[in-house]
Protein backbone atom coordinates (compact mmCIF):
# COMPACT_ATOMS: atom_id res chain seq x y z
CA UNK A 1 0.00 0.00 0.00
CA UNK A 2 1.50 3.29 -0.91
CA UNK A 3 1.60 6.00 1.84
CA UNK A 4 0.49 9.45 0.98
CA UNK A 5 2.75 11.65 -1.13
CA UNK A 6 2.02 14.75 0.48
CA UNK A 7 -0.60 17.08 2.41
CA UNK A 8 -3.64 16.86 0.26
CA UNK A 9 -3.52 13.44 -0.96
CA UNK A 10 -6.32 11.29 -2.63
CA UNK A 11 -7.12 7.80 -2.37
CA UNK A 12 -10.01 5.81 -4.13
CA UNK A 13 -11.29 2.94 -2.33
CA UNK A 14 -13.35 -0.25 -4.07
CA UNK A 15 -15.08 -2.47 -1.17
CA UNK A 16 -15.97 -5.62 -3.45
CA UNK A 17 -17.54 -9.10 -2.89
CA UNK A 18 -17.45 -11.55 -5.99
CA UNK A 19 -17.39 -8.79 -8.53
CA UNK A 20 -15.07 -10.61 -11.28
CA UNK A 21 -17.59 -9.49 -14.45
CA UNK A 22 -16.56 -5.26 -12.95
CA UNK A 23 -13.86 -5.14 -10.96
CA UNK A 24 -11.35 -5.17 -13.81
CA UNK A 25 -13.00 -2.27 -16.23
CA UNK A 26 -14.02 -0.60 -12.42
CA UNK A 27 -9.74 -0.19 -11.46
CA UNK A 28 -9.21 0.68 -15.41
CA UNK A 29 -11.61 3.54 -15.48
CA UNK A 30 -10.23 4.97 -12.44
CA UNK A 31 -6.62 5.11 -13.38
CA UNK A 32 -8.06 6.50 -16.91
CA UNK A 33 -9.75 9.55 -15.05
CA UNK A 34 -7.11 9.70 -11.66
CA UNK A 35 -3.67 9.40 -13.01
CA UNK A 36 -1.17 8.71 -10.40
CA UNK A 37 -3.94 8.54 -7.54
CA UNK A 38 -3.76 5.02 -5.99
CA UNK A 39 -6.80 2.53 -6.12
CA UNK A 40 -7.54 0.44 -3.31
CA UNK A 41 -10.07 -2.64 -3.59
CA UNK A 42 -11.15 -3.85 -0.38
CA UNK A 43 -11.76 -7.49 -0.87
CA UNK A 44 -14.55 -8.98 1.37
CA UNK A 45 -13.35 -12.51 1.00
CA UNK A 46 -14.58 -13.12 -2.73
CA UNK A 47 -14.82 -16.26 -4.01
CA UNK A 48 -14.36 -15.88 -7.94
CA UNK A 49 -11.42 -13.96 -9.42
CA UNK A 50 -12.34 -10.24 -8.03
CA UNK A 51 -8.88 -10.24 -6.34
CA UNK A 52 -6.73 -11.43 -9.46
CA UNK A 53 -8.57 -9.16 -12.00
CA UNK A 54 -8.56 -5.86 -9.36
CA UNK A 55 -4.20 -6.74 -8.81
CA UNK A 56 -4.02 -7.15 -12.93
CA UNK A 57 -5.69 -3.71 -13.51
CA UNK A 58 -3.33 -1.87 -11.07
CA UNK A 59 -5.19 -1.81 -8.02
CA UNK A 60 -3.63 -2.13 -4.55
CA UNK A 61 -5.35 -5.23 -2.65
CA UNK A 62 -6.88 -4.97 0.94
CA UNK A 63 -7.55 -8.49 1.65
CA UNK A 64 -10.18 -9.09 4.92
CA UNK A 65 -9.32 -12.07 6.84
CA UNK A 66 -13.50 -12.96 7.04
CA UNK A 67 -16.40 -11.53 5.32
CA UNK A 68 -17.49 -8.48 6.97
CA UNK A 69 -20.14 -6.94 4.81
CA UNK A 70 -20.16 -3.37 3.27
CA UNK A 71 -19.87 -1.05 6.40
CA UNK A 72 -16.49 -3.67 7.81
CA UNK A 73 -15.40 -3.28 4.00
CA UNK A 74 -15.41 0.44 4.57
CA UNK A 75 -14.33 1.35 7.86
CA UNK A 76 -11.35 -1.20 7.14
CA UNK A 77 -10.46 1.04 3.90
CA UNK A 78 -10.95 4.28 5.93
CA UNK A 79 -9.40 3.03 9.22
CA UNK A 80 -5.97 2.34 6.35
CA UNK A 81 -6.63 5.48 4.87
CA UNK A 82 -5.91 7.37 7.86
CA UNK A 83 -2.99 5.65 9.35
CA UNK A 84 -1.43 6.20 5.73
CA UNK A 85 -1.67 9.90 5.83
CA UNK A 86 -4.21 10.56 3.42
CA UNK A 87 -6.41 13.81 3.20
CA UNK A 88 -9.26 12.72 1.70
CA UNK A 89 -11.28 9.29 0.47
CA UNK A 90 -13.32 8.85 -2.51
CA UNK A 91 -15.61 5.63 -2.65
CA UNK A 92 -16.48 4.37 -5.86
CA UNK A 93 -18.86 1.08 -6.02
CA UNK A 94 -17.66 -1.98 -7.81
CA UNK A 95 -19.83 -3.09 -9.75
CA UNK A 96 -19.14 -0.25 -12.54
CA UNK A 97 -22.38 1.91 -12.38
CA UNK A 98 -20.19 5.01 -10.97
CA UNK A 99 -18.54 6.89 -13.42
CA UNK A 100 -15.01 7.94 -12.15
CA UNK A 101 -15.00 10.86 -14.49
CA UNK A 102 -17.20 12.55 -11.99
CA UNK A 103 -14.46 11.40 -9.07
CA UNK A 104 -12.47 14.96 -9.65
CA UNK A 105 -15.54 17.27 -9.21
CA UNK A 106 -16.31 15.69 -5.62
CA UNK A 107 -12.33 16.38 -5.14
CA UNK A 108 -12.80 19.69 -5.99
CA UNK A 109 -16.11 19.98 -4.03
CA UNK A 110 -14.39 18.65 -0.98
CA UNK A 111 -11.32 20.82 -0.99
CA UNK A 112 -13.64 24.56 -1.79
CA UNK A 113 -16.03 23.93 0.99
CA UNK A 114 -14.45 21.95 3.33
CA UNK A 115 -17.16 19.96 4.37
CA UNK A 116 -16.39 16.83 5.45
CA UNK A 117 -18.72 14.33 2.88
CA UNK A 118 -19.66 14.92 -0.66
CA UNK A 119 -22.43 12.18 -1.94
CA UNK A 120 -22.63 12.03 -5.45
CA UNK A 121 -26.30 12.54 -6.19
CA UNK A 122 -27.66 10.01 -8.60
CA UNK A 123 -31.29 11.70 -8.96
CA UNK A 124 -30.10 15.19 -9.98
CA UNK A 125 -29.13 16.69 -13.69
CA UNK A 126 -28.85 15.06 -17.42
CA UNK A 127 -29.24 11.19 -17.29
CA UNK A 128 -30.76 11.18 -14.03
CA UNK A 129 -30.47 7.37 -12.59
CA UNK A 130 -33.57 6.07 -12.77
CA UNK A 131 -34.47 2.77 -10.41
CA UNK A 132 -37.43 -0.26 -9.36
CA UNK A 133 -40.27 1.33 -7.17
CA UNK A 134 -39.00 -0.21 -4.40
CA UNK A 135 -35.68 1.25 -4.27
CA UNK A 136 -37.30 4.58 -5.32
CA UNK A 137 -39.89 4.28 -2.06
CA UNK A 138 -37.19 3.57 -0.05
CA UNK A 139 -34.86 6.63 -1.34
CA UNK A 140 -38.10 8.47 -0.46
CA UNK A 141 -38.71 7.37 3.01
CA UNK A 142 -35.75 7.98 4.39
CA UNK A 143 -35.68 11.87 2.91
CA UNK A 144 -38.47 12.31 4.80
CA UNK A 145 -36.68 10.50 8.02
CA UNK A 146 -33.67 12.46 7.85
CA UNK A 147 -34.99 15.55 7.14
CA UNK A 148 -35.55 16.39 10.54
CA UNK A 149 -32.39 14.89 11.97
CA UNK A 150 -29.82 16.52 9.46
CA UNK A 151 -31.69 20.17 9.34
CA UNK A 152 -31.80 20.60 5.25
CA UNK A 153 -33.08 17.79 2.76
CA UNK A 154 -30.67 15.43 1.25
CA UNK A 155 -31.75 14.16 -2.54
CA UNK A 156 -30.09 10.52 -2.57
CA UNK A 157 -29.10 9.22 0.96
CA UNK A 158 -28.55 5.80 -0.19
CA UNK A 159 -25.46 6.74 -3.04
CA UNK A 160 -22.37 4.68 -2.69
CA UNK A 161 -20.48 7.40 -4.82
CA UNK A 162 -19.32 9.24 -1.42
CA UNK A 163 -16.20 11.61 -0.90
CA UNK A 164 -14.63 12.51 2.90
CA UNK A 165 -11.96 14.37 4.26
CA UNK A 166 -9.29 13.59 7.37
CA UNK A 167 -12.05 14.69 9.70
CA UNK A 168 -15.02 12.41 8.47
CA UNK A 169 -11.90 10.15 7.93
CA UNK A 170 -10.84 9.85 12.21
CA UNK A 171 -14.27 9.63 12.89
CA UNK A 172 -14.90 6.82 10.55
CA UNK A 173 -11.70 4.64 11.27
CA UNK A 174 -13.04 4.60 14.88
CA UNK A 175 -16.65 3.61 14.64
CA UNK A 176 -18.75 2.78 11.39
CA UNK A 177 -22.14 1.59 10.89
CA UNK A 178 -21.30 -2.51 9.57
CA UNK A 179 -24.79 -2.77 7.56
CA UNK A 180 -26.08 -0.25 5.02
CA UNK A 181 -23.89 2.29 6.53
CA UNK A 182 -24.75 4.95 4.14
CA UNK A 183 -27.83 6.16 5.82
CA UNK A 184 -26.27 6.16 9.31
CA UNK A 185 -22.82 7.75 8.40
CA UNK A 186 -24.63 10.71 7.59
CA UNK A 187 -26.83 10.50 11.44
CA UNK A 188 -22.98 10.03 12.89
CA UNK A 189 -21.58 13.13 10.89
CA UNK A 190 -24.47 15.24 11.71
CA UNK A 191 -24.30 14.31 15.55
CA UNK A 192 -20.59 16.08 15.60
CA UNK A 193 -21.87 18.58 13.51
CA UNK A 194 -20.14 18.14 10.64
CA UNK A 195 -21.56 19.22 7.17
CA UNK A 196 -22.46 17.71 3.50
CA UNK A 197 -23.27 18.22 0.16
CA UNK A 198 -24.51 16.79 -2.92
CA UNK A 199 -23.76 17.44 -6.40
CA UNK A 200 -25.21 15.52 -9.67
CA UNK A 201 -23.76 12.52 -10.72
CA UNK A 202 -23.50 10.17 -13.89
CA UNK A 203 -24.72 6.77 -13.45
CA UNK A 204 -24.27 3.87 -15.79
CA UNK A 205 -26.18 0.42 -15.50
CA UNK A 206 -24.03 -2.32 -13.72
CA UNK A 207 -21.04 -4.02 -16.26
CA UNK A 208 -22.34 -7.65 -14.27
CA UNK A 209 -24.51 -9.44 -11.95
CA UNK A 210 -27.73 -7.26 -10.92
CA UNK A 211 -28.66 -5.85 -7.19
CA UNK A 212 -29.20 -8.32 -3.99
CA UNK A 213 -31.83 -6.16 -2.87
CA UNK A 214 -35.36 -7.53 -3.18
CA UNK A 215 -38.72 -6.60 -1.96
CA UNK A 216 -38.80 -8.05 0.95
CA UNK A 217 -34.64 -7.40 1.59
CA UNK A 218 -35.66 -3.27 1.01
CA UNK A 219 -38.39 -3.91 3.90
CA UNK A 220 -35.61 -5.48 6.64
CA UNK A 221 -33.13 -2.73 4.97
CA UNK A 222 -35.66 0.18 5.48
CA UNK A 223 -36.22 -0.88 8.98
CA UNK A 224 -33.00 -1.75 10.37
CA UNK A 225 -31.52 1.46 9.26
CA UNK A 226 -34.41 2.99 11.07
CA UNK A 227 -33.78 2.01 13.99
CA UNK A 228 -29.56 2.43 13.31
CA UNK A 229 -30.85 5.96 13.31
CA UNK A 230 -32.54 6.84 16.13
CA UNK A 231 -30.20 4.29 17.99
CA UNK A 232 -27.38 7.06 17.05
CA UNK A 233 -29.79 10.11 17.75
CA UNK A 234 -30.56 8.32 21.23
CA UNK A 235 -26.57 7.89 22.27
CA UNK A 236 -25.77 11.00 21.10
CA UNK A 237 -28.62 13.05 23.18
CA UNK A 238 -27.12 10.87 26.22
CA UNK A 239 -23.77 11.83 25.62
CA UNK A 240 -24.46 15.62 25.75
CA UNK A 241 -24.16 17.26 29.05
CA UNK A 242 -26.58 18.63 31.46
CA UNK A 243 -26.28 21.97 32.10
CA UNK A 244 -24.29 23.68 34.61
CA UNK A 245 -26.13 24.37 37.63
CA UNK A 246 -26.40 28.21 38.47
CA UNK A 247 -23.83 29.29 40.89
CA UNK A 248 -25.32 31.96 43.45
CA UNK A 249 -23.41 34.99 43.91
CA UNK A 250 -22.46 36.89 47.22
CA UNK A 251 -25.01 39.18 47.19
CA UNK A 252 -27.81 36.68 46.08
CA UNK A 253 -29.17 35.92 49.83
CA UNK A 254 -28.67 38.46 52.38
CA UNK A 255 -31.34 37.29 55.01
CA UNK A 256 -28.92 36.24 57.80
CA UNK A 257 -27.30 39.24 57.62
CA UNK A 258 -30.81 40.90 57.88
CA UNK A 259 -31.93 38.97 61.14
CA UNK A 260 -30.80 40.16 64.50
């Protein structure tokens, strides 16, 4: 794994689980748009080729020792990230429907605001993604959820196509949400008042394979998140301190000095 090269470096990050039919044209595409930036594809213990195809197209390797799911995938490519010095993170899924040309704009957002996440919005501008009503109802409940929680709207709070600096970085090599994380990093930023943005995004349909998430999958996804939420909301309002109790002053209770 190469170390960062300097203050304000980039690394792209690839969690992948038996994504042999992507993987290769995914690390490709990347280098195409990213010269020089290193690509690192966070194997979740695949069982087809994923890891031979990533190495052959240039990408560094992150091998897990078991299979973790998504949100161990991540936090084990951010937790690396950090101890190697870099700046900032861009995730990119791997199963090709991100297009990396859009990787240097969320750079660019990310380094002019200084926020610490960028999501690359997928139902915004020309080409906007389009999706099965269940995925769409979902995408819709949980604006409405978050809403409230995050104080302004966000457009697609499910997008894997996600940007973060060193900040959202420490935060995220120390705790991470293990399933569907997307939804609940965004609860954990808020809660340390961190801030986000969104910004269109190109999406293409997937190179292989086709989603895992069914009906009745987006019903247990919809409300396990739910309750990841307010589970974060909950520990956070615990965490924050009671107030100070008011400290009388000299001159607030004279009566003893009044009774003779």
């Amino acid at each position: 794994m190469i170390r960062a090269n300097g203050p304000g470096a980039l690394l792209v990050i690839v969690p992948a689980f038996n994504e042999e039919g992507a993987i290769g044209q995914v690390v490709r595409s990347v280098k195409e748009a990213m010269p020089g930036v290193p690509v690192l594809v966070i194997d979740d213990c695949s069982n087809d080729s994923t890891v031979g195809l990533a190495a052959a197209a240039g990408g560094e390797i992150l091998p897990l020792p078991h299979h973790l799911g998504l949100g161990g995938c991540l936090q084990a490519g951010y937790k690396l990230a950090y101890e190697m010095g870099y700046e900032y993170v861009i995730r990119v899924d791997g199963d090709g429907q991100h297009d990396p040309r859009d990787i240097p704009r969320l750079l660019d957002r990310l380094r002019q605001t200084g926020c610490e996440m960028v999501i690359g919005c997928r139902t915004s501008g020309n080409g906007a993604w389009r999706t099965g009503w269940v995925r769409a109802l979902g995408i819709w409940f949980f604006r409405l959820v978050l809403r409230p929680i995050l104080g302004k709207p966000v457009r697609d709070p499910t997008s894997g196509f996600v940007g973060v600096n060193r900040r959202a970085l420490d935060v995220f090599s120390r705790s991470f949400p293990l399933e569907y994380p997307e939804i609940e990093a965004l609860v954990v930023l808020q809660r340390r008042r961190f801030r986000f943005e969104e910004i269109p995004c190109r999406m293409r349909p997937r190179l292989a394979g086709r989603s895992t998430l069914t009906a009745r999958k987006s019903l247990y996804y919809m409300v396990h998140v739910l309750l990841g939420v307010f589970v974060n909301v909950l520990k956070y309002e615990r965490r924050r301190p009671s107030p100070a109790p008011a400290v009388k002053s000299q001159g607030d209770d004279k009566r003893g000095d009044k009774e003779v």
